[in-house]
Protein backbone atom coordinates (compact mmCIF):
# COMPACT_ATOMS: atom_id res chain seq x y z
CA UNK A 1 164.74 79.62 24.21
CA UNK A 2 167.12 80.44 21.98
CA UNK A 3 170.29 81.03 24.13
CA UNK A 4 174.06 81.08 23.86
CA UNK A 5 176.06 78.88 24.60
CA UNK A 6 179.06 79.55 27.06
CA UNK A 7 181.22 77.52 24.61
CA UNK A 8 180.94 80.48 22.20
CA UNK A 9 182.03 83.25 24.93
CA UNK A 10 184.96 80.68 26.13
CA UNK A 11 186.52 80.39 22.77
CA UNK A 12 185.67 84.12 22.35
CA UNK A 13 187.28 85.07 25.68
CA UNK A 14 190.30 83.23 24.61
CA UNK A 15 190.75 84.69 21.65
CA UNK A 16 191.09 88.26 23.30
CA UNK A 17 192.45 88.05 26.25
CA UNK A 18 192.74 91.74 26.54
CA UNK A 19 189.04 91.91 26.86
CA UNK A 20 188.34 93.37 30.26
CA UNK A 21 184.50 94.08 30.11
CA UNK A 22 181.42 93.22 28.25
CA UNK A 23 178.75 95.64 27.44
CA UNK A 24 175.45 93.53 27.64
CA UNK A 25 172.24 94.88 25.85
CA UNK A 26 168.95 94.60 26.19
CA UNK A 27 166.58 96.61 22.88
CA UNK A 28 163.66 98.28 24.48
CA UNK A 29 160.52 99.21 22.99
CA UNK A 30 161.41 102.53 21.89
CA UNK A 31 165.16 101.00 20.48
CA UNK A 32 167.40 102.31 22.96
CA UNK A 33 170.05 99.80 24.05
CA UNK A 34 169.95 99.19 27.76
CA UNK A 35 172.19 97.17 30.33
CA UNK A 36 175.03 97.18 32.52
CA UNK A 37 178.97 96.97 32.05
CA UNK A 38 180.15 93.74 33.34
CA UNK A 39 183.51 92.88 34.11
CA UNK A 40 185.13 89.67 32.41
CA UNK A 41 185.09 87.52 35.54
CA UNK A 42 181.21 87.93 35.48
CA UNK A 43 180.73 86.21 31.60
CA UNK A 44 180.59 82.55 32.47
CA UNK A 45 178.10 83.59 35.23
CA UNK A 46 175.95 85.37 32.33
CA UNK A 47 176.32 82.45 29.61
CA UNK A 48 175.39 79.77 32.25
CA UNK A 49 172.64 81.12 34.90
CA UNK A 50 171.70 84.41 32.75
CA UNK A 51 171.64 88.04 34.23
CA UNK A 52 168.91 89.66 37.14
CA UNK A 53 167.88 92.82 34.98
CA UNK A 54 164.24 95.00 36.77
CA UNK A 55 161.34 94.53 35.09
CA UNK A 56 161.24 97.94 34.64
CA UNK A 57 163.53 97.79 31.63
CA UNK A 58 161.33 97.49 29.26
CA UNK A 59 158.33 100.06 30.72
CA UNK A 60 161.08 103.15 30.10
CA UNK A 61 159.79 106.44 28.27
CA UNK A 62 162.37 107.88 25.60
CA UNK A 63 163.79 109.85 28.38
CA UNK A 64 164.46 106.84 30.39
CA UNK A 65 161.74 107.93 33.14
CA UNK A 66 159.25 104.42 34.34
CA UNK A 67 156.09 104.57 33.04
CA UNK A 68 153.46 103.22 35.66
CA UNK A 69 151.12 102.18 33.47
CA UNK A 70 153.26 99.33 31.17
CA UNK A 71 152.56 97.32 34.42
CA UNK A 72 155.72 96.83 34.52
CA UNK A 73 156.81 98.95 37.50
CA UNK A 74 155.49 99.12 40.62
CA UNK A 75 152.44 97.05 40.27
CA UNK A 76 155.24 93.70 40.12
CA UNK A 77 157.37 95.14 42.56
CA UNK A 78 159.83 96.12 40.13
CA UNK A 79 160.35 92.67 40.35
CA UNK A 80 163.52 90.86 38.18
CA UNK A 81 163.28 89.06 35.02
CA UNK A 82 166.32 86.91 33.88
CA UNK A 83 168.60 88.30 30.51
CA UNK A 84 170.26 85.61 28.55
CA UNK A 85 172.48 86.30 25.82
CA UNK A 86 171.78 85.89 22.03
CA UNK A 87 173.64 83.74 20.03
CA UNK A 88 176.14 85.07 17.73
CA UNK A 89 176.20 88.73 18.81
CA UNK A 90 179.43 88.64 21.31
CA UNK A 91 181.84 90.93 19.37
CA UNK A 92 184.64 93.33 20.04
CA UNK A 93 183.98 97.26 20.48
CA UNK A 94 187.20 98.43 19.16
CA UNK A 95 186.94 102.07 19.43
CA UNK A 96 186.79 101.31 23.42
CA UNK A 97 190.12 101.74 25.68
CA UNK A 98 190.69 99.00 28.14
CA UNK A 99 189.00 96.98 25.20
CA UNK A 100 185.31 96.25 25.76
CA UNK A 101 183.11 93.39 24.23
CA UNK A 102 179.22 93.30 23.68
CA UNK A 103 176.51 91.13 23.46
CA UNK A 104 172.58 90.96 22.73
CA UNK A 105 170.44 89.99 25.23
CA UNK A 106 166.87 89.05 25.43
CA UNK A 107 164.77 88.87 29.03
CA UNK A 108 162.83 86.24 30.24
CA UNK A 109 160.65 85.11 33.39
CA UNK A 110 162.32 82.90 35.60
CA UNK A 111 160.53 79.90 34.89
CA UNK A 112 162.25 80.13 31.46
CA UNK A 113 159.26 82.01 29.69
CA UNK A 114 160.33 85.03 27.10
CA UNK A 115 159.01 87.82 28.83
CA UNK A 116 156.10 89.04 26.75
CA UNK A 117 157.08 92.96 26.61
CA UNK A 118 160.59 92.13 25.07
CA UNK A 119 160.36 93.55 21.28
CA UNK A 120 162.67 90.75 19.70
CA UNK A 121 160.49 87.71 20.91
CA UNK A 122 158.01 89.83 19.19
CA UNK A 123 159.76 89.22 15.94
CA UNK A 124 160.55 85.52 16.88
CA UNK A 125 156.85 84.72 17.79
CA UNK A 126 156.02 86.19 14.20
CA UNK A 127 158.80 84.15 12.36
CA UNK A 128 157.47 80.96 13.92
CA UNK A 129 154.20 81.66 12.84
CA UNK A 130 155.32 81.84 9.20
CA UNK A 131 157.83 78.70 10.22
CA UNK A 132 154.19 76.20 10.36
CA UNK A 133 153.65 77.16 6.63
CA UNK A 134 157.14 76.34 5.38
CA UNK A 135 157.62 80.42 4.64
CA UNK A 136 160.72 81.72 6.01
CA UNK A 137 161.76 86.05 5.78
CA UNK A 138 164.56 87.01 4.19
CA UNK A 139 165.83 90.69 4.23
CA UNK A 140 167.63 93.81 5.34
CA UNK A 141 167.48 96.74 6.63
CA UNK A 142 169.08 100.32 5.24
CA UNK A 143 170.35 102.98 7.45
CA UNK A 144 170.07 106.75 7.09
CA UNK A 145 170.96 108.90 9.36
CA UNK A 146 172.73 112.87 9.42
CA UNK A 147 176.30 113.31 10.88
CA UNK A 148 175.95 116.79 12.90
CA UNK A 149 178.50 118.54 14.51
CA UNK A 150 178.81 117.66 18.36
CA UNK A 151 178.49 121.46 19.35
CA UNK A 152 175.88 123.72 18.07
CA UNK A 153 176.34 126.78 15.47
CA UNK A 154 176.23 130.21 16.14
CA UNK A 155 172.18 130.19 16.06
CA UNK A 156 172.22 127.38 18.95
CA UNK A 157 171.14 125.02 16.65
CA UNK A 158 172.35 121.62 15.27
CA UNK A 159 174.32 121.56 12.00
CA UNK A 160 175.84 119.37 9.59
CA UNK A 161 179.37 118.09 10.27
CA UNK A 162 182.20 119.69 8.61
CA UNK A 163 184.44 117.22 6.67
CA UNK A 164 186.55 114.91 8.74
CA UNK A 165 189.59 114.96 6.14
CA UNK A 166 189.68 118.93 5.92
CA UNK A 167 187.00 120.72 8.00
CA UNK A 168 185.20 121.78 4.60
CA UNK A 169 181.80 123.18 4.67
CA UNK A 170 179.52 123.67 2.03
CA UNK A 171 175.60 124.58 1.53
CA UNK A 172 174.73 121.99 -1.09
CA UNK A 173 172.67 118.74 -1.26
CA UNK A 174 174.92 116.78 -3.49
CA UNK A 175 172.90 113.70 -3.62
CA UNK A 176 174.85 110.54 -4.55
CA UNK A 177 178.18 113.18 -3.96
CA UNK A 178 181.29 111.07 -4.32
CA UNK A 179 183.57 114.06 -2.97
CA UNK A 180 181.22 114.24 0.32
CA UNK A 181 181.81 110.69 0.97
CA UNK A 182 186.28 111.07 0.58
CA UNK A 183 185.38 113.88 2.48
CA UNK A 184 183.98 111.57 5.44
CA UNK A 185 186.45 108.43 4.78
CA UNK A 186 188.59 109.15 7.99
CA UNK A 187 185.27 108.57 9.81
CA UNK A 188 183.76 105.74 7.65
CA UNK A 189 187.20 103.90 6.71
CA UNK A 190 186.71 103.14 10.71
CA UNK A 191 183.32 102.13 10.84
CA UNK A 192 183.77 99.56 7.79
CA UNK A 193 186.69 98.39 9.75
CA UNK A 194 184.92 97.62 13.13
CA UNK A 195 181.57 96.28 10.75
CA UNK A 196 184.16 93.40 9.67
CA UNK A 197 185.64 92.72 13.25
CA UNK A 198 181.54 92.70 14.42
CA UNK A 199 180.60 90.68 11.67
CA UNK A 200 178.13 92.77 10.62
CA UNK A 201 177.91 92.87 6.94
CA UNK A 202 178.00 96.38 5.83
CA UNK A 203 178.51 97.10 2.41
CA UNK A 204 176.96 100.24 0.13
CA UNK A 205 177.50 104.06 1.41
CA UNK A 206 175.95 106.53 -0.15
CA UNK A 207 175.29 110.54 0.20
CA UNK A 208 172.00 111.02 0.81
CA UNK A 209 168.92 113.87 -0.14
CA UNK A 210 170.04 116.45 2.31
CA UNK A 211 173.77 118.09 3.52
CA UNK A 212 175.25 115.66 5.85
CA UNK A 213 173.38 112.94 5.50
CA UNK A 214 174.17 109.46 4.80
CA UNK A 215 173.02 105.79 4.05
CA UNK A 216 174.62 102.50 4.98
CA UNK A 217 173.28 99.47 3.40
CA UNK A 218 173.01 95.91 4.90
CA UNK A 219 174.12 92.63 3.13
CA UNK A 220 170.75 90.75 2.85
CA UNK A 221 169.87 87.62 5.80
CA UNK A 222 168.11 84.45 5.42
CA UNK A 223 167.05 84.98 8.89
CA UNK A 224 165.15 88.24 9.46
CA UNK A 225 166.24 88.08 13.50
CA UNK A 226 169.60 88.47 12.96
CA UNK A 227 168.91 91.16 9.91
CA UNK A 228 167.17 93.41 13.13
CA UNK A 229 170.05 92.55 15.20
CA UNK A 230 172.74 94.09 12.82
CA UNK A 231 170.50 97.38 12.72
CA UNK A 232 170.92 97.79 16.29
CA UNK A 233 174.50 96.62 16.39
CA UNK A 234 175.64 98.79 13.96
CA UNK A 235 173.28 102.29 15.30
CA UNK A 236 175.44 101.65 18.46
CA UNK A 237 178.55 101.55 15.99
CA UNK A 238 178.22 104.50 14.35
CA UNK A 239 177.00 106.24 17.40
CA UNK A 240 179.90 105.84 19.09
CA UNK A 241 182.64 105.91 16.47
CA UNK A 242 181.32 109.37 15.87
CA UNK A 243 181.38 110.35 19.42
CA UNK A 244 185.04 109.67 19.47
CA UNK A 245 185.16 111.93 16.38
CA UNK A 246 183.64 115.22 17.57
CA UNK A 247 180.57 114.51 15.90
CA UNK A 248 176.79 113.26 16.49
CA UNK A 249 175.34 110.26 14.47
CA UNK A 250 171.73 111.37 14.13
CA UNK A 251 168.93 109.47 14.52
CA UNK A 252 166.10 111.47 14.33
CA UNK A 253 163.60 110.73 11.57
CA UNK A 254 163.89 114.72 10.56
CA UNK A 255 166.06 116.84 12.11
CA UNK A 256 166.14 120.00 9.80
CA UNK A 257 162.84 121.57 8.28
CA UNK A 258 162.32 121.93 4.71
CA UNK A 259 165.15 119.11 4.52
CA UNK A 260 164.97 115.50 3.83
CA UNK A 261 163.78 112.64 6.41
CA UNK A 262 165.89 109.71 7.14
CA UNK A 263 164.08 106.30 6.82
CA UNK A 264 164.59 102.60 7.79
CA UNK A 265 163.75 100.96 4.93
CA UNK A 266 163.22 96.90 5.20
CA UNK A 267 163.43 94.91 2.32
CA UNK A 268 162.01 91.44 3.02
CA UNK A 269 161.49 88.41 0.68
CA UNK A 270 159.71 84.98 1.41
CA UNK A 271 161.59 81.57 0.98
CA UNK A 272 160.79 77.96 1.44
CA UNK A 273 162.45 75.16 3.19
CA UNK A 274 164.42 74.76 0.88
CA UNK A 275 165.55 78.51 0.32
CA UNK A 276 163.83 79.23 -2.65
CA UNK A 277 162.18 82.91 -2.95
CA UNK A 278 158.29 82.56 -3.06
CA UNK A 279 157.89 85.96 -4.62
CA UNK A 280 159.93 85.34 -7.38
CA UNK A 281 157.16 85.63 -10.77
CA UNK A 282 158.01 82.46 -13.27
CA UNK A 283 160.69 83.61 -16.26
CA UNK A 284 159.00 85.87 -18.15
CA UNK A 285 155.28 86.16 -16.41
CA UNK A 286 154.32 89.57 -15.19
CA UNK A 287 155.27 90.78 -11.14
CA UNK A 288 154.00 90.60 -8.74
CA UNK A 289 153.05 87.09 -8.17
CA UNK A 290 150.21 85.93 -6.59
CA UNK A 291 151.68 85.53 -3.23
CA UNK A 292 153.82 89.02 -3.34
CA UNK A 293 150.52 90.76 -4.16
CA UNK A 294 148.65 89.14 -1.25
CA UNK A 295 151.63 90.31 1.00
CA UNK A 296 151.61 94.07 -0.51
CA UNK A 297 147.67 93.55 -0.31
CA UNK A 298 148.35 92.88 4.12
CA UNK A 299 150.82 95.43 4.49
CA UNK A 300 149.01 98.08 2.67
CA UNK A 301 145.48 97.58 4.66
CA UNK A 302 147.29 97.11 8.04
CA UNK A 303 149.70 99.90 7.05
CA UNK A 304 147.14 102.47 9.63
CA UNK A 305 147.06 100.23 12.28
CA UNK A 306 150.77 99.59 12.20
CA UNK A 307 151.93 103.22 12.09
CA UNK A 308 152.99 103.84 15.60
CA UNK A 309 156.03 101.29 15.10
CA UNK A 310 156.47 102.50 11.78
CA UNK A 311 156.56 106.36 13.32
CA UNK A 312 156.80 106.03 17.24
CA UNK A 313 157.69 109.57 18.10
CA UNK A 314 156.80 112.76 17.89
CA UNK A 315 159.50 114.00 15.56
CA UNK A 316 158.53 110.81 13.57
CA UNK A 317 155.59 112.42 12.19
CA UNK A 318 157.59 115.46 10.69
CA UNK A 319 159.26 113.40 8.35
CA UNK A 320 155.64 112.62 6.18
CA UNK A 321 156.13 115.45 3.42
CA UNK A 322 155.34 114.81 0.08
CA UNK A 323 157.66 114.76 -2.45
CA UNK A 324 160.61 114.05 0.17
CA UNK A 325 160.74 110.57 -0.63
CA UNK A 326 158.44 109.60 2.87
CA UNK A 327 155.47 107.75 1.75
CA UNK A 328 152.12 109.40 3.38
CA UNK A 329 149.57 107.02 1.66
CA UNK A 330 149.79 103.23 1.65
CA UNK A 331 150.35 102.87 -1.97
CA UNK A 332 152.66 100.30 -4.02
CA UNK A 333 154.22 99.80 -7.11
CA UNK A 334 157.24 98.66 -9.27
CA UNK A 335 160.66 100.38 -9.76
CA UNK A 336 159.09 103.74 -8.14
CA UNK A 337 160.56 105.58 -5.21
CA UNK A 338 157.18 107.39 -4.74
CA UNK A 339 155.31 104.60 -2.74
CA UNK A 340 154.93 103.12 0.76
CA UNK A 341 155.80 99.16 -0.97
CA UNK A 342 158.04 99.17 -3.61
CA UNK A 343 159.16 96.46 -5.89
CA UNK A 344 162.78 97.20 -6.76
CA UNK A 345 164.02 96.41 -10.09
CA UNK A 346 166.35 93.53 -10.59
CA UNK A 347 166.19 89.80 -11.35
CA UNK A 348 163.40 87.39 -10.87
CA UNK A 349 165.32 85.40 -8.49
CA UNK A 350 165.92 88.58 -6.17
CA UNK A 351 162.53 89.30 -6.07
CA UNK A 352 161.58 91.37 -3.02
CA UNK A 353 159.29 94.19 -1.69
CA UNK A 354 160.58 97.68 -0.16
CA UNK A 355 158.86 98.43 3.26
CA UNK A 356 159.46 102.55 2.68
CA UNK A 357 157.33 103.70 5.98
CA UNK A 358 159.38 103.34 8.95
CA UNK A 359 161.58 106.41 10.08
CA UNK A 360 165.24 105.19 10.90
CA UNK A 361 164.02 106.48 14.92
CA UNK A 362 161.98 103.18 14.79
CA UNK A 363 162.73 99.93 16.76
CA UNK A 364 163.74 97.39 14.05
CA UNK A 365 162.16 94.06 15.72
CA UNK A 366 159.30 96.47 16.12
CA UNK A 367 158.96 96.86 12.44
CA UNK A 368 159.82 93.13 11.89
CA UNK A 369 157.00 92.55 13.47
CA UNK A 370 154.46 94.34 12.05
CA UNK A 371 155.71 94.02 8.96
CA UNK A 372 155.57 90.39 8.55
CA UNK A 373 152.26 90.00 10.67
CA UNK A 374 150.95 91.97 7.85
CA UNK A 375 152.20 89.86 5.06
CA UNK A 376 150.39 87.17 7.07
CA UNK A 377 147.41 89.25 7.26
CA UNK A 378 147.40 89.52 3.42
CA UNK A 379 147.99 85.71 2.47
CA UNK A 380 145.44 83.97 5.28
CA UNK A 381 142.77 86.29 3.57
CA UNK A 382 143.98 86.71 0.15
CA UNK A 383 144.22 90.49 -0.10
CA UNK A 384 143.94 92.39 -3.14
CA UNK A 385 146.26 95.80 -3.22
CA UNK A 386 144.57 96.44 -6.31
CA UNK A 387 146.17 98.44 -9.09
CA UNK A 388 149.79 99.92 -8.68
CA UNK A 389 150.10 103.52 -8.24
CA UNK A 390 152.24 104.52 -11.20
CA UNK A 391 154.42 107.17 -10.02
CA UNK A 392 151.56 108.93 -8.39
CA UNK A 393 152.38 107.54 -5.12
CA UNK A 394 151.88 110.80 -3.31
CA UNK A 395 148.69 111.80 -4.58
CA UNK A 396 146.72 108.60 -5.20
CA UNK A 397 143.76 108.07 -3.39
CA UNK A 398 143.65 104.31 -2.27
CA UNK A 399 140.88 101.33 -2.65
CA UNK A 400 141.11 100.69 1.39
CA UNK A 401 138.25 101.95 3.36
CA UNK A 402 141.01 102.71 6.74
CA UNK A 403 143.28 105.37 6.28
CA UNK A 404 146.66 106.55 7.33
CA UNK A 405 146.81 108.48 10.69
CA UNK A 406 146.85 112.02 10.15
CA UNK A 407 149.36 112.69 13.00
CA UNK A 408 150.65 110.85 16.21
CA UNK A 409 148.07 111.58 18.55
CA UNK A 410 145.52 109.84 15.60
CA UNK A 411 148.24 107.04 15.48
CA UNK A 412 148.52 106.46 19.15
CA UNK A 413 144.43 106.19 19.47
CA UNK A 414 144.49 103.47 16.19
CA UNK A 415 147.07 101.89 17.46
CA UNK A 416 145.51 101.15 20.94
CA UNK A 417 142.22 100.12 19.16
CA UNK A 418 143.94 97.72 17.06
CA UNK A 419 143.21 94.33 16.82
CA UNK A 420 145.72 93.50 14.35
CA UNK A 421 148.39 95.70 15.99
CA UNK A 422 147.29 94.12 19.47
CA UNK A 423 147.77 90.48 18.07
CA UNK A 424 151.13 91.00 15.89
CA UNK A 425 152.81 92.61 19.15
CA UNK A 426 151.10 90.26 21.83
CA UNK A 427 149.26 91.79 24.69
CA UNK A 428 151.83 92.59 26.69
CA UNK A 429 154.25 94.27 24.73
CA UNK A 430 150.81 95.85 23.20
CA UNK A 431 149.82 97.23 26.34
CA UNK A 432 153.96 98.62 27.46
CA UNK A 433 154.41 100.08 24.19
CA UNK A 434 150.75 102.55 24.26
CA UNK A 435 151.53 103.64 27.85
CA UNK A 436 155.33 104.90 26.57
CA UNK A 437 153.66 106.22 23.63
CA UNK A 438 150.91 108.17 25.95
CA UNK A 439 153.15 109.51 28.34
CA UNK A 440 155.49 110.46 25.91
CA UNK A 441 152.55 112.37 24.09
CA UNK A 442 151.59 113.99 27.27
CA UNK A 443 154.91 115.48 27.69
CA UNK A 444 155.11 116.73 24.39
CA UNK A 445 151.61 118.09 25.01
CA UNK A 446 152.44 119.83 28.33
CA UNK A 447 155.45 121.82 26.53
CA UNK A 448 155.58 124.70 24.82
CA UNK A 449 157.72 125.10 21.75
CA UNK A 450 159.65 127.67 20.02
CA UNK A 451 157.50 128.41 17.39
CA UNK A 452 154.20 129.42 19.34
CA UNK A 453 156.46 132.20 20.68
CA UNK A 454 157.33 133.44 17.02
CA UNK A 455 154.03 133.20 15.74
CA UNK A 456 151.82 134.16 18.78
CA UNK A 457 153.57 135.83 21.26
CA UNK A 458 153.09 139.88 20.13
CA UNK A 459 150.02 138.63 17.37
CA UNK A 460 147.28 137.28 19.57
């Protein structure tokens, strides 16, 4: 069990003694933090006997609603499971007034078991795998995302944020726009600033491929647990630090038509025991190596199978457009931006593959997970990707006989038949996450939107 210490929220507690609650949080399946407020008296309980949270936690629909069929309801009696908190992720919430804390939790049986439908002992089960054969992940994750305005325009519709230092507006892309981003500093000056009192180690911004949209980058982790945990820690930071700005942080894989996705890239690299990076080529041979192009080999033939965590929602599948930097074919390649793997550019020793699928709507350990059980996938049965796409990524027809999913329904039905995707996850989280997906399918399926009524309603 890996479980905090109440040392750490002792010598935390008494370093802020104007700390009147803690916010504790609990990932589910679909990313969404969940929990309760506590109040400060209640930590040491937390730290040293853990926290009754329902079962029902993690067998929530997007909307919040139980789904029956997780198992995870009323078949156990809604019975509880026991939350204990994660080492190293009690940190101040500094936008909050009285001053709030929060910490990670993950949820276990009683008997001391991690409780098999909890997404982040997902990732830890897959880490220990690679652990046996002295292969430990390194990596990061990147952060897009659009910055709308908290009320709708005139047209009832979301729009971009005006700019925080002047209310400007303006109809342009401006990709890599330096102005855009002074424009935005009274909002992101603030986020950097609670980053450094989370410890989470934020470092590039960047304007993104559409108007209002954005990218925060992630300092690289030798442990790929903690590199999921500072997604989720700092979602929840920008979330709310634009809440208390007028605006809304966007999360939605694509929120504007004919506009640019926003992704979750994860780029992950291999060490040994002794921290050197296993998909580093020798000085001067050719990339990829032998063991980076058994990894690319997994990930690309279990790409299909894995979709539904790459792309869990229904808006997910909107983002797949070619030529909008969204990957809709599991191709790879070096130093090109039109793949589903990509080998950046950069030195031997920082060798590393780009994981380009995943829609930033996706649950990080989620994407861990699949991620590296394909990577093990590829090295226990020394997959081939076969040539590199060459700046054709959009177009290239691949050597795998399994395809992508064509759309989410197809994803939902390959992900339930999935062997691979049924081992990576484990059974039970396997089993929680299809019934969210299906019931969130069905109602999607049982509405009727907006553009039926322009296209059919006086045609048909």
């Amino acid at each position: 069990m890996q479980i905090a210490d109440w040392s750490e929220a002792e010598t935390f507690l008494a370093a802020h003694p104007d700390v009147e609650a803690v916010d504790i949080v609990l990932t589910d399946a679909n990313g969404i933090g969940r929990g309760k407020i506590i109040r400060r008296h209640e930590v040491e309980s937390l730290y040293r006997h853990g926290r009754h949270l329902p079962c029902s936690i993690l067998g929530l629909d997007v909307t919040g609603e139980d789904v029956e069929e997780t198992g995870l309801v009323w078949s156990v009696g809604d019975a509880d499971l026991r939350a204990w908190p994660i080492p190293g992720t009690l940190v101040l919430m500094p936008w909050t007034m009285p001053l709030r804390a929060q910490v990670l939790v993950s949820l276990y049986h009683l008997d001391g078991r991690p409780h098999g439908a909890d997404p982040r002992h997902a990732l830890a089960a897959q880490l220990k795998a690679l652990a046996a054969a002295d292969l430990f992940p390194a990596g990061a994750f990147e952060l897009e995302f659009y910055l709308l305005d908290a009320e709708p325009g005139l047209d009832g519709k979301p729009r971009p944020a005006a700019m925080a230092l002047d209310r400007r507006r303006h109809d342009q892309v401006q990709v890599y726009g330096l102005d855009d981003l002074d424009g935005m500093q009274p909002f992101f000056g603030p986020v950097y600033d609670a980053a450094r009192k989370q410890a989470l180690p934020l470092e590039t911004l960047i304007s993104e491929y559409a108007r209002g949209q954005y990218e925060l980058t992630l300092r690289y982790r030798t442990d790929l647990l903690r590199a999921a945990d500072d997604l989720v820690m700092l979602k929840r930071l920008v979330r709310a630090l634009a809440r208390r700005q007028g605006m809304t942080a966007c999360f939605m894989a694509k929120p504007f038509a004919g506009q640019a996705g926003s992704g979750m890239h994860l780029h992950v690299s291999m060490n040994d025991g002794q921290g050197r990076n296993q998909f580093a080529e020798a000085e001067g041979a050719p990339a990829p190596n032998l063991l980076l192009r058994q990894a690319i080999g997994g990930l690309a033939a279990t790409m299909g199978d894995g979709m539904l965590a790459f792309a869990p929602h229904a808006n997910s599948w909107r983002r797949f457009v070619a030529k909008l930097y969204a990957p809709v074919q599991p191709t790879w390649g070096i130093n090109d931006r039109s793949v589903a793997l990509r080998i950046p550019a950069g030195p031997v020793a920082a060798r590393r593959l780009e994981h380009r699928p995943s829609g930033v709507d996706a649950n990080p350990y989620l994407v861990g997970t699949t991620v590296l059980a394909g990577i093990r996938q590829g090295i226990a049965q020394d997959i081939d990707p076969g040539p590199a796409a060459e700046c054709q990524g959009f177009t290239l027809e691949t050597p795998f006989s399994g395809s992508m999913p064509a759309d989410w329904r197809a994803a939902i039905a390959q992900a339930e038949a999935s062997d691979f995707l049924k081992s990576a996850l484990g059974a039970d989280l396997h089993r929680a996450f299809l019934a969210i997906k299906r019931a969130e399918l069905l109602r999607v399926a049982g509405s009727v939107p907006d553009i039926d009524y322009h296209m059919y309603l006086h045609q048909v």
